[in-house]
N, C-alpha and C. Protein backbone atom coordinates (compact mmCIF):
# COMPACT_ATOMS: atom_id res chain seq x y z
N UNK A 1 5.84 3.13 -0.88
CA UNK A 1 7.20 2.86 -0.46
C UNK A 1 7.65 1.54 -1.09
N UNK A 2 8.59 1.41 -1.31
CA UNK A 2 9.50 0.44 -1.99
C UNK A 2 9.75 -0.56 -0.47
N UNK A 3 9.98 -0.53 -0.08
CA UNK A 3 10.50 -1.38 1.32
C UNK A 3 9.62 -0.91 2.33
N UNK A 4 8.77 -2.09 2.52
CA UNK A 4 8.11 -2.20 3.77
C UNK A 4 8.41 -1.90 5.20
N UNK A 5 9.69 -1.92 5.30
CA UNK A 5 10.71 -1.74 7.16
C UNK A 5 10.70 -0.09 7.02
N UNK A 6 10.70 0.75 5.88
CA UNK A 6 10.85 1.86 5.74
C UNK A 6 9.72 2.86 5.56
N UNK A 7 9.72 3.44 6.61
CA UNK A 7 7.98 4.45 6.60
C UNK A 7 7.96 6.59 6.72
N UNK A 8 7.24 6.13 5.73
CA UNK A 8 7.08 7.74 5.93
C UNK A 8 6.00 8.40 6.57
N UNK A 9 5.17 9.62 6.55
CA UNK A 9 4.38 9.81 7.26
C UNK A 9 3.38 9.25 7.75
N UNK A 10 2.99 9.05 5.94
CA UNK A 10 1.51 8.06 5.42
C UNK A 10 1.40 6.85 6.75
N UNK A 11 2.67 6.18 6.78
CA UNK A 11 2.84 4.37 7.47
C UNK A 11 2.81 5.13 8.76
N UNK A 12 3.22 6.11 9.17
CA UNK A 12 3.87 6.53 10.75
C UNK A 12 2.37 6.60 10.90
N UNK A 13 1.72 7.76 10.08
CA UNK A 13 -0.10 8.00 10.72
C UNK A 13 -1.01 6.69 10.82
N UNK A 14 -1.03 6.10 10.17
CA UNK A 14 -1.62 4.76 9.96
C UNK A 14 -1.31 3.54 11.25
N UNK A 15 0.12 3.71 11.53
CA UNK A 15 0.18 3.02 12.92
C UNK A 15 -0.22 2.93 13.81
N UNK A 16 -0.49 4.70 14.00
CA UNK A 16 -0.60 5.26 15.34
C UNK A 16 -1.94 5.68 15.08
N UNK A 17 -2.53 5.68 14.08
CA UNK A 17 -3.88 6.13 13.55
C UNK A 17 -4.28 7.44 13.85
N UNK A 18 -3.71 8.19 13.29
CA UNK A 18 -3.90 10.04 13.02
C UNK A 18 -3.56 10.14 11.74
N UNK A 19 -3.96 11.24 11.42
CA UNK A 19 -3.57 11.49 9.98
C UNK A 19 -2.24 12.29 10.11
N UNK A 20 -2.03 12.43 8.45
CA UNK A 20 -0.32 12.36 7.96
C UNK A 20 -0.08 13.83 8.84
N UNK A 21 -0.60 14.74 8.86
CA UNK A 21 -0.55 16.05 9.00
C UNK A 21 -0.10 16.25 10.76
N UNK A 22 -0.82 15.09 11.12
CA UNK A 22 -0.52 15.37 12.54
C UNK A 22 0.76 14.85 12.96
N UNK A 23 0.92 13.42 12.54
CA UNK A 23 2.27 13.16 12.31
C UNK A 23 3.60 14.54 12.15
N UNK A 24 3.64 15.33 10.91
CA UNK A 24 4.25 16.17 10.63
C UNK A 24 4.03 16.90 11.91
N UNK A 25 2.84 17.56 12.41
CA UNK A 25 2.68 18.63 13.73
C UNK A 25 4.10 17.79 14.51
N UNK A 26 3.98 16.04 14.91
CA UNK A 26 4.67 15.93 16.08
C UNK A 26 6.15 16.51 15.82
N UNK A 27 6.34 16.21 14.39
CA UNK A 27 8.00 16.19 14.15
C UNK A 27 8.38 17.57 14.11
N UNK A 28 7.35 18.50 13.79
CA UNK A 28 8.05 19.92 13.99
C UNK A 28 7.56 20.66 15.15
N UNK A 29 7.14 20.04 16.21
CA UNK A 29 7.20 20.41 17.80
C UNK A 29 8.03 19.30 17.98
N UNK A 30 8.81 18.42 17.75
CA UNK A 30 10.26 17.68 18.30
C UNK A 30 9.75 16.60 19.39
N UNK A 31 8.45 16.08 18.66
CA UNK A 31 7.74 14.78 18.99
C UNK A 31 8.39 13.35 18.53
N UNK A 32 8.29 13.37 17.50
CA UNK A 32 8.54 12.19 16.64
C UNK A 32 10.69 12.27 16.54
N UNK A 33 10.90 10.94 16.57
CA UNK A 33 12.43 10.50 16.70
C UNK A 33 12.85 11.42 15.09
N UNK A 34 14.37 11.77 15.11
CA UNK A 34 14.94 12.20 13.93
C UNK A 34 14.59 11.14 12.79
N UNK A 35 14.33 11.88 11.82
CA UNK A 35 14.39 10.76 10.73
C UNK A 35 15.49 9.54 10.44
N UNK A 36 15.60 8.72 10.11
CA UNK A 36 16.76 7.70 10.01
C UNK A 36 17.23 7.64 8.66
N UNK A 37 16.72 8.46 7.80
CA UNK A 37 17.12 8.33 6.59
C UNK A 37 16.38 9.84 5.51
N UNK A 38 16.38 10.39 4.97
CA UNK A 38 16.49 11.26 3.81
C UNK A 38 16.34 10.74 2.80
N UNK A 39 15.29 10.74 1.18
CA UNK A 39 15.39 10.54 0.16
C UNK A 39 14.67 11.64 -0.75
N UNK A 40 15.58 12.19 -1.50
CA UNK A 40 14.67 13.30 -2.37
C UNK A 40 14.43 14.27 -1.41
N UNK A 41 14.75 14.44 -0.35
CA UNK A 41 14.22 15.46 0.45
C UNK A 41 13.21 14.80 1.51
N UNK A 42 12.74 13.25 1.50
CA UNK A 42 11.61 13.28 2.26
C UNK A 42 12.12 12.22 3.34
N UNK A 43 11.88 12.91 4.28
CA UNK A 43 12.28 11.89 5.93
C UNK A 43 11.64 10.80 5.52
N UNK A 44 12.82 9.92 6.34
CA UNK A 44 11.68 8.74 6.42
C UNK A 44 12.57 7.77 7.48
N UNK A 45 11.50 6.48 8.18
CA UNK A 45 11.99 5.71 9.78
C UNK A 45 11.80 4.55 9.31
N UNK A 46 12.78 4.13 10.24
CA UNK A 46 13.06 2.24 9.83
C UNK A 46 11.62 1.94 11.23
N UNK A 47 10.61 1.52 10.37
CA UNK A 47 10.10 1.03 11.40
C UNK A 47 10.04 0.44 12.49
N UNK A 48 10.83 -0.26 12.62
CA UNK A 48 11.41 -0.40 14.70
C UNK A 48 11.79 0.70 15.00
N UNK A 49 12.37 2.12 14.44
CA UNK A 49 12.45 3.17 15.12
C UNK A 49 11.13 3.51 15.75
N UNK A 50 9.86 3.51 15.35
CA UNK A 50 8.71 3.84 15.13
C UNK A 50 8.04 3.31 16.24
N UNK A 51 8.14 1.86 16.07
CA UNK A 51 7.28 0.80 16.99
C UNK A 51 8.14 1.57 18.55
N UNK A 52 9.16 1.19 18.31
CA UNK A 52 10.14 1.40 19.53
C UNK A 52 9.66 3.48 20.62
N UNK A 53 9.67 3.81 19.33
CA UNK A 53 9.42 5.28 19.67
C UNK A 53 7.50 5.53 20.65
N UNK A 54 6.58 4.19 20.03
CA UNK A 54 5.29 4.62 20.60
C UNK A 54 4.92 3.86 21.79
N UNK A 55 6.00 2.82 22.17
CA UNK A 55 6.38 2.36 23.29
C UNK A 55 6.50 3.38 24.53
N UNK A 56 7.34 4.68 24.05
CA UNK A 56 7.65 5.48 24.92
C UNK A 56 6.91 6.52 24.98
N UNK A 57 5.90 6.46 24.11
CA UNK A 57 5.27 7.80 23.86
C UNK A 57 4.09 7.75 24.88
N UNK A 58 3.85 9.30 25.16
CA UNK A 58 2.60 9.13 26.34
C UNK A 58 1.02 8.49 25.65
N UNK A 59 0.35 7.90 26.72
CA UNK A 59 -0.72 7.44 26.12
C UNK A 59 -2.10 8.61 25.65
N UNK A 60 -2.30 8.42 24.55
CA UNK A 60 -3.31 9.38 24.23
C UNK A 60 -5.11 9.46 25.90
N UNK A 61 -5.20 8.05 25.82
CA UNK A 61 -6.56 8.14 27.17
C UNK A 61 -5.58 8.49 28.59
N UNK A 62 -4.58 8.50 29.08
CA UNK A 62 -3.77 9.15 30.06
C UNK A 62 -3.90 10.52 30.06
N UNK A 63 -3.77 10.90 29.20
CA UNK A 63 -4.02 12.71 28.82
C UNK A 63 -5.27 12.83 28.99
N UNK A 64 -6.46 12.25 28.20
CA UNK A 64 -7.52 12.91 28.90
C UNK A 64 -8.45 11.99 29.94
N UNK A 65 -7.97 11.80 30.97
CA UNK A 65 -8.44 11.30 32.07
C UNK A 65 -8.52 12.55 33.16
């Protein structure tokens, strides 16, 4: 990526530490926030969308407790 504030799967999986693929699973079960931007065809999030979005997201050890 050209701009660091701007992330695509690769940065989204790496945050949250899953791989890219699962990332994609969230966004096409209507997990992950709309993309904030389009280039060439490929979504991509202003990272405070991101940070902001796993704030709200359920906790992975909550689920399996």
């Amino acid at each position: 990526m050209t701009d660091p504030g701007i992330w695509s799967y690769k940065e989204i999986a790496a945050h949250i530490r899953v791989q890219p693929a699962t990332v994609r699973a969230y966004r096409k079960h209507g997990l992950l926030p709309s993309p904030d931007l389009v280039r060439a065809g490929r979504p991509l999030w202003y990272a405070e969308t991101i940070r902001q979005w796993v704030t709200r997201r359920p906790s992975q050890r909550r689920r399996h407790r």
